[in-house]
PDB file of N, CA and C in Angstrom:
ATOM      1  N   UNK A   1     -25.688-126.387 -23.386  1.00  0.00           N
ATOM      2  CA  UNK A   1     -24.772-125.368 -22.961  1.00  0.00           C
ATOM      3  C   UNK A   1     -23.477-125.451 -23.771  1.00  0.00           C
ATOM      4  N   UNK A   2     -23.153-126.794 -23.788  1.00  0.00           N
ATOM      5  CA  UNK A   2     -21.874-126.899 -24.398  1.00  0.00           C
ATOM      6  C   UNK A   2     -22.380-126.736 -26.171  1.00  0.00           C
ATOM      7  N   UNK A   3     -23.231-126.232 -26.621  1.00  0.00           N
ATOM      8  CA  UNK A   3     -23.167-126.154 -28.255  1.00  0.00           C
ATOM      9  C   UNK A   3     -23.630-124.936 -28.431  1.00  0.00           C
ATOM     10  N   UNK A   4     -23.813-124.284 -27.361  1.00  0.00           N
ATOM     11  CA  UNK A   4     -23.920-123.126 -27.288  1.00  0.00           C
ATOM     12  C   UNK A   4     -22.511-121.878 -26.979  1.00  0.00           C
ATOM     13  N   UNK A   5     -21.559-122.494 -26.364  1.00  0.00           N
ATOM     14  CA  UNK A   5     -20.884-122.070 -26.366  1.00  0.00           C
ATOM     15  C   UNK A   5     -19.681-122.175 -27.017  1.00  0.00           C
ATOM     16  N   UNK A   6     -19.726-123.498 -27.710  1.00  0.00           N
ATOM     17  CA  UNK A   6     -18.752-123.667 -29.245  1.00  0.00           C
ATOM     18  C   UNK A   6     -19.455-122.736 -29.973  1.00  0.00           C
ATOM     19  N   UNK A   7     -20.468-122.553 -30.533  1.00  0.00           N
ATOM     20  CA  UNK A   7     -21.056-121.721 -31.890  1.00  0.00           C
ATOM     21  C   UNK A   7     -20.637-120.488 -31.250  1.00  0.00           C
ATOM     22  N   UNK A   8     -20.833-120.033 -30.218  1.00  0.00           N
ATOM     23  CA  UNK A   8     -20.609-118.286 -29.944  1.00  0.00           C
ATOM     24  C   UNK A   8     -19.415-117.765 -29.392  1.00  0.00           C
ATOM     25  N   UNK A   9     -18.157-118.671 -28.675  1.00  0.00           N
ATOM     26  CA  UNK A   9     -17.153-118.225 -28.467  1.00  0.00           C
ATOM     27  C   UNK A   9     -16.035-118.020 -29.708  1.00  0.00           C
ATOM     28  N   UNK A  10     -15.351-116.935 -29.612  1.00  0.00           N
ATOM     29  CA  UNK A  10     -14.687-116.199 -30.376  1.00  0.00           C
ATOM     30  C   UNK A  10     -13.064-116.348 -29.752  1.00  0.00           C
ATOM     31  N   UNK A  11     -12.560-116.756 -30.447  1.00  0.00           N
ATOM     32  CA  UNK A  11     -11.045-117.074 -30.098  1.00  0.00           C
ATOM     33  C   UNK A  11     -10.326-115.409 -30.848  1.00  0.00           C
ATOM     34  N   UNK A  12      -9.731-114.656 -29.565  1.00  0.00           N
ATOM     35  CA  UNK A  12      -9.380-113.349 -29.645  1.00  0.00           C
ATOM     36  C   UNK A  12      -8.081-113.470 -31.121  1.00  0.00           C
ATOM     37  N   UNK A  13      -8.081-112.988 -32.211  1.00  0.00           N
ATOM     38  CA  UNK A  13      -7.230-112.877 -32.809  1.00  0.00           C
ATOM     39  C   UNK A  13      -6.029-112.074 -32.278  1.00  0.00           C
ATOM     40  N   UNK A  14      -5.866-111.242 -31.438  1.00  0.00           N
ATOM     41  CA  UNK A  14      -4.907-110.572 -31.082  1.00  0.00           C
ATOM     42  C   UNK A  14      -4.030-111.034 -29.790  1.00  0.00           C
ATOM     43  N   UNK A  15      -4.816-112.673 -29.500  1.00  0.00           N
ATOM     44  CA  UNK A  15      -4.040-113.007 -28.475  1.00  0.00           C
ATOM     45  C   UNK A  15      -3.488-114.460 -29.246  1.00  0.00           C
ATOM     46  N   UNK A  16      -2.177-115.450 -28.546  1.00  0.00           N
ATOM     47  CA  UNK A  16      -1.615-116.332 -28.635  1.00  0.00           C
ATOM     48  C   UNK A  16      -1.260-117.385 -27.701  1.00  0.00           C
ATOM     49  N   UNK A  17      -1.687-117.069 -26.623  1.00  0.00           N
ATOM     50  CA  UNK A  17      -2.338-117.688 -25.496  1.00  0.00           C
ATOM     51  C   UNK A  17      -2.848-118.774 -25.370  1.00  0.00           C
ATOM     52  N   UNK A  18      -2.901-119.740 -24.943  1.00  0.00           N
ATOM     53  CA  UNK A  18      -4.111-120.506 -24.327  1.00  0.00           C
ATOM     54  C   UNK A  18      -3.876-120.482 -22.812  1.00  0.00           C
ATOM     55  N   UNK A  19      -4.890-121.311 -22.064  1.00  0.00           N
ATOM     56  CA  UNK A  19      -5.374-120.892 -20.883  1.00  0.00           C
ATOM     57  C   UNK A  19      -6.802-121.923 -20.417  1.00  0.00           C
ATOM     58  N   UNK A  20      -7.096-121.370 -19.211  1.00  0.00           N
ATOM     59  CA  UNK A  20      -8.780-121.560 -18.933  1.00  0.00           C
ATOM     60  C   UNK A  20      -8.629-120.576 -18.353  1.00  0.00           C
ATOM     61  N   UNK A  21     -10.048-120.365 -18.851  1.00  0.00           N
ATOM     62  CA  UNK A  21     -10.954-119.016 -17.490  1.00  0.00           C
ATOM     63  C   UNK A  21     -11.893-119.998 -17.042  1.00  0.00           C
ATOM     64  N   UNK A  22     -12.202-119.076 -15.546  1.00  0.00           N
ATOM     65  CA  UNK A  22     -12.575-120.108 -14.610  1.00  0.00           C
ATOM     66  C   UNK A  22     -13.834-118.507 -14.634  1.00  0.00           C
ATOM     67  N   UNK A  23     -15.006-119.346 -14.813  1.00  0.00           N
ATOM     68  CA  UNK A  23     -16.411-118.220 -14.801  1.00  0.00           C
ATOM     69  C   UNK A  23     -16.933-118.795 -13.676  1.00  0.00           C
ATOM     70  N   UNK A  24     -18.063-118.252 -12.542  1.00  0.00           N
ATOM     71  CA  UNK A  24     -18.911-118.205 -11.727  1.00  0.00           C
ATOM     72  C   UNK A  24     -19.818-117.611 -12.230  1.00  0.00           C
ATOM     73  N   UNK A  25     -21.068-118.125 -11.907  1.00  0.00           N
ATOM     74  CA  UNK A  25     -22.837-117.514 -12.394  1.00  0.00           C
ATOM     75  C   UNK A  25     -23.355-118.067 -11.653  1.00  0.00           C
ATOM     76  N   UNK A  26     -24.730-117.120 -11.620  1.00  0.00           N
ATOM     77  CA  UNK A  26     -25.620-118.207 -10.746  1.00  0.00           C
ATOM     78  C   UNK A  26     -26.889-118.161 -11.712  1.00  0.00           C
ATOM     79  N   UNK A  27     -27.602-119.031 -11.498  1.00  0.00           N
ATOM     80  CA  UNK A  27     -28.654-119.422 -12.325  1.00  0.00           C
ATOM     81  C   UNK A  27     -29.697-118.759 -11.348  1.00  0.00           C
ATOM     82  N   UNK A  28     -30.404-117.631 -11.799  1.00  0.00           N
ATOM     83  CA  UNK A  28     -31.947-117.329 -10.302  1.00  0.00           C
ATOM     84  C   UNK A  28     -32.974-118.386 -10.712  1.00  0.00           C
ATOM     85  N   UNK A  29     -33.871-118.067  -9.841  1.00  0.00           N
ATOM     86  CA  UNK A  29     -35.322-118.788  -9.729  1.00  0.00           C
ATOM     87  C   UNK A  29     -35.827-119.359 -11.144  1.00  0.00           C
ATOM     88  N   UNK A  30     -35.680-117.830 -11.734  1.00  0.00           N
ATOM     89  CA  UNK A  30     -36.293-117.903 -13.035  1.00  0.00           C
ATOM     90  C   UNK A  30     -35.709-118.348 -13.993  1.00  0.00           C
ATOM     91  N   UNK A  31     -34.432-118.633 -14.012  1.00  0.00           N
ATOM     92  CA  UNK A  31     -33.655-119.670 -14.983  1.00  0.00           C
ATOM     93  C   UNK A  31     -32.539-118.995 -15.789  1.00  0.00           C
ATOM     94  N   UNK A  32     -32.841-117.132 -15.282  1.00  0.00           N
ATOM     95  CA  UNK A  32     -32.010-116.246 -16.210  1.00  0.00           C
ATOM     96  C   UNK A  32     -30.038-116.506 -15.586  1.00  0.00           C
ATOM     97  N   UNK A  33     -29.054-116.343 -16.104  1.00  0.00           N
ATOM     98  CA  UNK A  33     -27.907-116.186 -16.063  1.00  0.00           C
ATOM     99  C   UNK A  33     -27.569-114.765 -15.253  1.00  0.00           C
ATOM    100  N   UNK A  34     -27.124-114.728 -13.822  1.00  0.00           N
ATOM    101  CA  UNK A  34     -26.941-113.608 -13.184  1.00  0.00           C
ATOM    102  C   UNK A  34     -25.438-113.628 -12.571  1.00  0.00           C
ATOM    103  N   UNK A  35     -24.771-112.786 -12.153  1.00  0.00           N
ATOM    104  CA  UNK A  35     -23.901-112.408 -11.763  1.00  0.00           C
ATOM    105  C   UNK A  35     -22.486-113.311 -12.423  1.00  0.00           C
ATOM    106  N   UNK A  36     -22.144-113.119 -13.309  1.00  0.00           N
ATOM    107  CA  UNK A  36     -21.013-113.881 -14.170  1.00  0.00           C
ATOM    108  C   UNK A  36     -20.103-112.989 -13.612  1.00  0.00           C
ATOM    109  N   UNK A  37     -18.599-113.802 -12.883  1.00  0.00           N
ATOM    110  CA  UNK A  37     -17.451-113.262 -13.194  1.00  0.00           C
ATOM    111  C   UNK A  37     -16.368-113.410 -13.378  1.00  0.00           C
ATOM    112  N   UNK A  38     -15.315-113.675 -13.692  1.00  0.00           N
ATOM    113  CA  UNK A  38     -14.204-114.230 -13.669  1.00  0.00           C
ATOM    114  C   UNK A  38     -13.704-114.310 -12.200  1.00  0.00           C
ATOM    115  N   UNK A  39     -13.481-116.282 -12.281  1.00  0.00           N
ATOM    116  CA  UNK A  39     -13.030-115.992 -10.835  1.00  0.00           C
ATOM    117  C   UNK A  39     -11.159-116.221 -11.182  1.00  0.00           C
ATOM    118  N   UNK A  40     -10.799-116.681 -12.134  1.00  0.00           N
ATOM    119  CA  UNK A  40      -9.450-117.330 -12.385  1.00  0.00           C
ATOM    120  C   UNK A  40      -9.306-117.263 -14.003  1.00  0.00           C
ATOM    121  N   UNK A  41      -8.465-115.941 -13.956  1.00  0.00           N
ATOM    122  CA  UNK A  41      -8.525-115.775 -15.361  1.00  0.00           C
ATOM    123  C   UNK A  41      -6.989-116.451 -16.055  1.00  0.00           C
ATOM    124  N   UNK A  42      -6.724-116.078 -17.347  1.00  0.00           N
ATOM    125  CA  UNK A  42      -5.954-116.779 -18.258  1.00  0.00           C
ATOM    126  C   UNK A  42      -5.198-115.930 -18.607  1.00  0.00           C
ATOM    127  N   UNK A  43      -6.069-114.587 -19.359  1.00  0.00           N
ATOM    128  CA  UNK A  43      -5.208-113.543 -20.353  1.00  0.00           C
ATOM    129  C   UNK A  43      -6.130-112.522 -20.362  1.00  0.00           C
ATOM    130  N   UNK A  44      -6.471-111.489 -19.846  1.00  0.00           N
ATOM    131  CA  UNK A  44      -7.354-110.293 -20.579  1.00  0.00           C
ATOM    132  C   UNK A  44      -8.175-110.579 -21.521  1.00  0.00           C
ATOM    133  N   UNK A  45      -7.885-110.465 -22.975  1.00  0.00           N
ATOM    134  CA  UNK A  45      -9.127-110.745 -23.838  1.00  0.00           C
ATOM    135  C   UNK A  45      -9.578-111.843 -23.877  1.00  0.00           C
ATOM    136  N   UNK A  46      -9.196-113.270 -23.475  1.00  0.00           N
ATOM    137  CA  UNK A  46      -9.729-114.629 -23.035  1.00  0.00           C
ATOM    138  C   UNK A  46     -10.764-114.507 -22.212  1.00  0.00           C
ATOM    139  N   UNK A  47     -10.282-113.671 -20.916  1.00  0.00           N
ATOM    140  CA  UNK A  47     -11.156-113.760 -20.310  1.00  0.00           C
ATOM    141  C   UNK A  47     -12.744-112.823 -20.326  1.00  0.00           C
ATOM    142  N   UNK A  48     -12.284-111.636 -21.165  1.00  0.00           N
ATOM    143  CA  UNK A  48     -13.633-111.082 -21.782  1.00  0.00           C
ATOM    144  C   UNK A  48     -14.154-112.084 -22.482  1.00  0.00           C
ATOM    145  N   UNK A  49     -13.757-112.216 -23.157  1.00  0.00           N
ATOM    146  CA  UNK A  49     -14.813-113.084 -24.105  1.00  0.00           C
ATOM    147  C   UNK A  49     -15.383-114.329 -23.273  1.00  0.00           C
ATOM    148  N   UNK A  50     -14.926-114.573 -22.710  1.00  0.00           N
ATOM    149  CA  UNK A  50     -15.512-116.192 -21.838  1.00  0.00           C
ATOM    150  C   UNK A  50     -16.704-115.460 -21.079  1.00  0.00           C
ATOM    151  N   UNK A  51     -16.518-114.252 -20.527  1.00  0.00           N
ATOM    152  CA  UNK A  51     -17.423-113.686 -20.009  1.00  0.00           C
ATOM    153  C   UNK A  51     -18.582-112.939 -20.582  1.00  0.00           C
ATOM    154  N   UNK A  52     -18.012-112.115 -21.416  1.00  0.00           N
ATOM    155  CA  UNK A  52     -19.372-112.283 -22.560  1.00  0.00           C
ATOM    156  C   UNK A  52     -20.362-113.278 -22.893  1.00  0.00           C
ATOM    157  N   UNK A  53     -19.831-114.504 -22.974  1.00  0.00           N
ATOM    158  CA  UNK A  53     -20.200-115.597 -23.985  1.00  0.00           C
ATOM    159  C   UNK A  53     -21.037-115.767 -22.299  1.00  0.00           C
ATOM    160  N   UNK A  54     -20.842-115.881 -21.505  1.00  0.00           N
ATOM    161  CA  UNK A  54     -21.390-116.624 -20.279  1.00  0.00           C
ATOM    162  C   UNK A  54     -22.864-115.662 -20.071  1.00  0.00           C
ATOM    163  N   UNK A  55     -21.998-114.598 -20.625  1.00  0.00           N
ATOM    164  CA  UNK A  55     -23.530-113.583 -19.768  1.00  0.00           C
ATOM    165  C   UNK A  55     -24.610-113.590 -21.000  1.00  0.00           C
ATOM    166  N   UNK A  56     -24.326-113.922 -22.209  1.00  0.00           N
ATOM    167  CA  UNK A  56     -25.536-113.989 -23.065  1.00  0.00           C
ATOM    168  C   UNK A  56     -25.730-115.403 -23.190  1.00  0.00           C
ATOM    169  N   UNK A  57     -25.978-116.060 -22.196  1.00  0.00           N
ATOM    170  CA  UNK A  57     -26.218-117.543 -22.410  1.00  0.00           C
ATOM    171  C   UNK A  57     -28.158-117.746 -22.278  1.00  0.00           C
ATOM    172  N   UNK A  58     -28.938-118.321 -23.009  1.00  0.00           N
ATOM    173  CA  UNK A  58     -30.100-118.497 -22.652  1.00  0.00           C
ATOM    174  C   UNK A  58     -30.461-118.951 -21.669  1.00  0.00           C
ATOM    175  N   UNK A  59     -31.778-118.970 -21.449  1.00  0.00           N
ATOM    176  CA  UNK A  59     -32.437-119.358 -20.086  1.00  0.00           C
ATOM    177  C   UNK A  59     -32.342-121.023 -19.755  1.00  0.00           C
ATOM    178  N   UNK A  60     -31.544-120.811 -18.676  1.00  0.00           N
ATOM    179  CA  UNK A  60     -32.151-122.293 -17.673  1.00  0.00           C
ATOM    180  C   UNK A  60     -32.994-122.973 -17.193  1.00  0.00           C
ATOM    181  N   UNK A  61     -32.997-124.039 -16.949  1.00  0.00           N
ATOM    182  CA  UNK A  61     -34.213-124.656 -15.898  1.00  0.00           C
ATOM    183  C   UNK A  61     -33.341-124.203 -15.217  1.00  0.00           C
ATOM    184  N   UNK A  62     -34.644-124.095 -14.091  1.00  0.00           N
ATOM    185  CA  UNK A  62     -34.126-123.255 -12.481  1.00  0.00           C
ATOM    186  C   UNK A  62     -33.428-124.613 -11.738  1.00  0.00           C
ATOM    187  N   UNK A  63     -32.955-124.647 -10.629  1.00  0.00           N
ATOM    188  CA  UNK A  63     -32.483-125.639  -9.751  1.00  0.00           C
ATOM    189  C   UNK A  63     -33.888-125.494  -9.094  1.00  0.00           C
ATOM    190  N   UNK A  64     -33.864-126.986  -8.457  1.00  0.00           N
ATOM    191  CA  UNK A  64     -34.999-127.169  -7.572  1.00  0.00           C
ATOM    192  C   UNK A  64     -35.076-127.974  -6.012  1.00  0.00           C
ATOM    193  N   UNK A  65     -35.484-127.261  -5.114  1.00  0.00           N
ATOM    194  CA  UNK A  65     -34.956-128.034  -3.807  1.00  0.00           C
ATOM    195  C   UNK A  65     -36.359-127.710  -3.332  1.00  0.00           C
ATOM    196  N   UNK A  66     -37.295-129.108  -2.306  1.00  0.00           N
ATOM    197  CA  UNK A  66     -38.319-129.455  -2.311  1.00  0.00           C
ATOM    198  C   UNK A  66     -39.695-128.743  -2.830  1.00  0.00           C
ATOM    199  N   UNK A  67     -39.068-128.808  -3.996  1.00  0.00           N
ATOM    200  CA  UNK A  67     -40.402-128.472  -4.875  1.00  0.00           C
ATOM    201  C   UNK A  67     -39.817-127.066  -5.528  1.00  0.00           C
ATOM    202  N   UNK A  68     -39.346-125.985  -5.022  1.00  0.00           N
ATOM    203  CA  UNK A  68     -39.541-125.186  -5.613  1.00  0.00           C
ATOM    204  C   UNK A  68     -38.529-124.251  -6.229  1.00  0.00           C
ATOM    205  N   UNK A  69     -38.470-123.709  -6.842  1.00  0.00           N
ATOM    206  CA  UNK A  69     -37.466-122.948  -7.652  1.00  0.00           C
ATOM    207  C   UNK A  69     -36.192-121.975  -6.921  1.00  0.00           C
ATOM    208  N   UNK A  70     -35.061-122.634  -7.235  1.00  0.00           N
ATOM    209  CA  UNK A  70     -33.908-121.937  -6.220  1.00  0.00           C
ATOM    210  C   UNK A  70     -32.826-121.274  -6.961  1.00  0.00           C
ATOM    211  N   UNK A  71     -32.368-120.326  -6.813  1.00  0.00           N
ATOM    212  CA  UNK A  71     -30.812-119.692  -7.315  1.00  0.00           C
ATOM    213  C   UNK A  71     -29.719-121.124  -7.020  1.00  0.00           C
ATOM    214  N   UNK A  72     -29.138-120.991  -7.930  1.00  0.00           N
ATOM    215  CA  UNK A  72     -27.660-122.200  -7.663  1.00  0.00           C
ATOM    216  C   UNK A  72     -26.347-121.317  -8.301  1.00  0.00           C
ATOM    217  N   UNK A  73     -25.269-121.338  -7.991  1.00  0.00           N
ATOM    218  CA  UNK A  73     -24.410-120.812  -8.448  1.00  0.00           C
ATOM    219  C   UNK A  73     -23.253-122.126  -9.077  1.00  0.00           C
ATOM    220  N   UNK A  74     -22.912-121.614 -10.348  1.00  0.00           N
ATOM    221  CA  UNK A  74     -22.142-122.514 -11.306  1.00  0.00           C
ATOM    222  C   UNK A  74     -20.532-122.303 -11.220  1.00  0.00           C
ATOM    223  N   UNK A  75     -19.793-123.500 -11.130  1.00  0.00           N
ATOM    224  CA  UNK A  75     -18.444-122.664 -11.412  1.00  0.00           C
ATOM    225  C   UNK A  75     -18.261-123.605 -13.345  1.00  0.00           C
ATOM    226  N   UNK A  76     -17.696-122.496 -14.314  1.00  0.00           N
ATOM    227  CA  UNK A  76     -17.721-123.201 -15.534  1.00  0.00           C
ATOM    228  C   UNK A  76     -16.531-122.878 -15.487  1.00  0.00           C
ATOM    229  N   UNK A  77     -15.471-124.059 -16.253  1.00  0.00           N
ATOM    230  CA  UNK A  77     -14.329-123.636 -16.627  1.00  0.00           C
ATOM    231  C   UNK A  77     -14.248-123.295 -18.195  1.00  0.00           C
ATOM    232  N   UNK A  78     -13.979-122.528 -18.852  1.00  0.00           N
ATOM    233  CA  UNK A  78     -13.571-122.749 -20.539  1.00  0.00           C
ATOM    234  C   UNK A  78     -12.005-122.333 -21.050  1.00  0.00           C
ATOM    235  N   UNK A  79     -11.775-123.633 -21.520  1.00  0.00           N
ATOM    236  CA  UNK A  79     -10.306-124.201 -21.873  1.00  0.00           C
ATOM    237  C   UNK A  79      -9.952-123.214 -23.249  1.00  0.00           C
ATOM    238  N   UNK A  80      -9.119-122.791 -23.378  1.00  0.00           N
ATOM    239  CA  UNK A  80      -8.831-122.276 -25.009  1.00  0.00           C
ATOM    240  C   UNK A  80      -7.215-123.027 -25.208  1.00  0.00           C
ATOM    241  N   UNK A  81      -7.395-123.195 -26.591  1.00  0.00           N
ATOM    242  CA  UNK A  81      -6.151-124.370 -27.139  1.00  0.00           C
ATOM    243  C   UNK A  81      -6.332-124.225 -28.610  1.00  0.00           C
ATOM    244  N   UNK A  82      -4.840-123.687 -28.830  1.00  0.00           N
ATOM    245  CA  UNK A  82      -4.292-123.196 -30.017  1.00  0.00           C
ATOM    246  C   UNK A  82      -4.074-124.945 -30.690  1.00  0.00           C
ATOM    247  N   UNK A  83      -5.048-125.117 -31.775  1.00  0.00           N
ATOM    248  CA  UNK A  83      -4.621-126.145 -32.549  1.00  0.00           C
ATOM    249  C   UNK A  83      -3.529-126.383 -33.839  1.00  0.00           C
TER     250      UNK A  83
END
Protein backbone atom coordinates (compact mmCIF):
# COMPACT_ATOMS: atom_id res chain seq x y z
CA UNK A 1 0.00 0.00 0.00
CA UNK A 2 2.59 2.22 1.10
CA UNK A 3 4.64 1.89 -2.48
CA UNK A 4 1.78 2.28 -4.01
CA UNK A 5 0.96 5.32 -2.89
CA UNK A 6 4.49 7.02 -3.02
CA UNK A 7 4.68 6.09 -6.92
CA UNK A 8 1.06 7.59 -7.58
CA UNK A 9 0.58 10.54 -5.29
CA UNK A 10 1.06 13.85 -6.91
CA UNK A 11 2.10 16.76 -4.78
CA UNK A 12 -0.41 19.69 -6.17
CA UNK A 13 1.95 22.28 -7.79
CA UNK A 14 -0.42 25.06 -7.17
CA UNK A 15 -0.51 24.50 -3.54
CA UNK A 16 2.27 25.39 -0.64
CA UNK A 17 0.78 23.74 2.07
CA UNK A 18 1.49 20.85 3.95
CA UNK A 19 -0.96 19.06 6.04
CA UNK A 20 -2.54 15.43 6.47
CA UNK A 21 -5.68 14.27 5.02
CA UNK A 22 -7.32 11.96 7.04
CA UNK A 23 -9.14 9.27 4.25
CA UNK A 24 -11.82 6.57 5.37
CA UNK A 25 -12.52 3.39 2.98
CA UNK A 26 -13.75 0.36 3.46
CA UNK A 27 -12.35 -2.65 1.99
CA UNK A 28 -15.81 -5.08 0.79
CA UNK A 29 -15.86 -8.80 0.80
CA UNK A 30 -14.24 -8.86 -2.37
CA UNK A 31 -11.18 -6.90 -1.57
CA UNK A 32 -12.28 -3.87 -3.92
CA UNK A 33 -11.68 -0.15 -2.29
CA UNK A 34 -15.31 1.35 -1.58
CA UNK A 35 -16.58 4.38 -0.21
CA UNK A 36 -13.33 6.75 0.19
CA UNK A 37 -13.80 10.08 1.83
CA UNK A 38 -12.22 12.70 3.36
CA UNK A 39 -12.88 12.66 6.84
CA UNK A 40 -10.21 15.58 8.00
CA UNK A 41 -8.94 17.47 5.36
CA UNK A 42 -5.71 19.81 5.01
CA UNK A 43 -6.23 22.07 1.85
CA UNK A 44 -8.63 21.46 -1.16
CA UNK A 45 -6.29 20.14 -3.77
CA UNK A 46 -4.39 17.93 -1.02
CA UNK A 47 -7.19 16.59 -0.26
CA UNK A 48 -8.37 15.63 -3.89
CA UNK A 49 -5.57 14.09 -4.66
CA UNK A 50 -5.26 11.89 -1.44
CA UNK A 51 -8.60 10.91 -2.51
CA UNK A 52 -8.05 10.06 -5.87
CA UNK A 53 -4.96 8.19 -5.07
CA UNK A 54 -7.16 6.18 -2.37
CA UNK A 55 -9.95 5.38 -4.75
CA UNK A 56 -7.67 3.87 -7.50
CA UNK A 57 -5.89 1.74 -5.09
CA UNK A 58 -5.78 -2.12 -6.14
CA UNK A 59 -7.48 -4.95 -4.76
CA UNK A 60 -7.21 -6.20 -1.17
CA UNK A 61 -7.29 -9.27 0.72
CA UNK A 62 -10.67 -9.12 2.19
CA UNK A 63 -10.75 -8.97 6.17
CA UNK A 64 -11.76 -12.17 7.64
CA UNK A 65 -13.89 -13.01 10.75
CA UNK A 66 -14.63 -16.84 11.37
CA UNK A 67 -13.81 -17.97 8.21
CA UNK A 68 -15.32 -15.77 5.98
CA UNK A 69 -14.97 -12.70 3.99
CA UNK A 70 -16.03 -9.28 5.69
CA UNK A 71 -16.18 -5.42 4.73
CA UNK A 72 -13.68 -3.52 7.27
CA UNK A 73 -13.45 0.09 7.12
CA UNK A 74 -9.84 1.87 7.12
CA UNK A 75 -8.99 5.17 8.56
CA UNK A 76 -5.52 6.20 6.38
CA UNK A 77 -3.83 9.25 7.21
CA UNK A 78 -1.46 10.85 4.29
CA UNK A 79 1.07 13.41 5.55
CA UNK A 80 2.31 15.96 2.78
CA UNK A 81 5.73 17.85 3.68
CA UNK A 82 7.36 20.42 1.71
CA UNK A 83 11.10 19.30 1.71
Amino acid sequence: MYAFLAKNIHYPTCVVDKGTVYIAFVVDAEGAVTEAQVVKGANPPLDREALRVVSNMPMWSPGEQDGKAVRVRIMLPIKYCLN
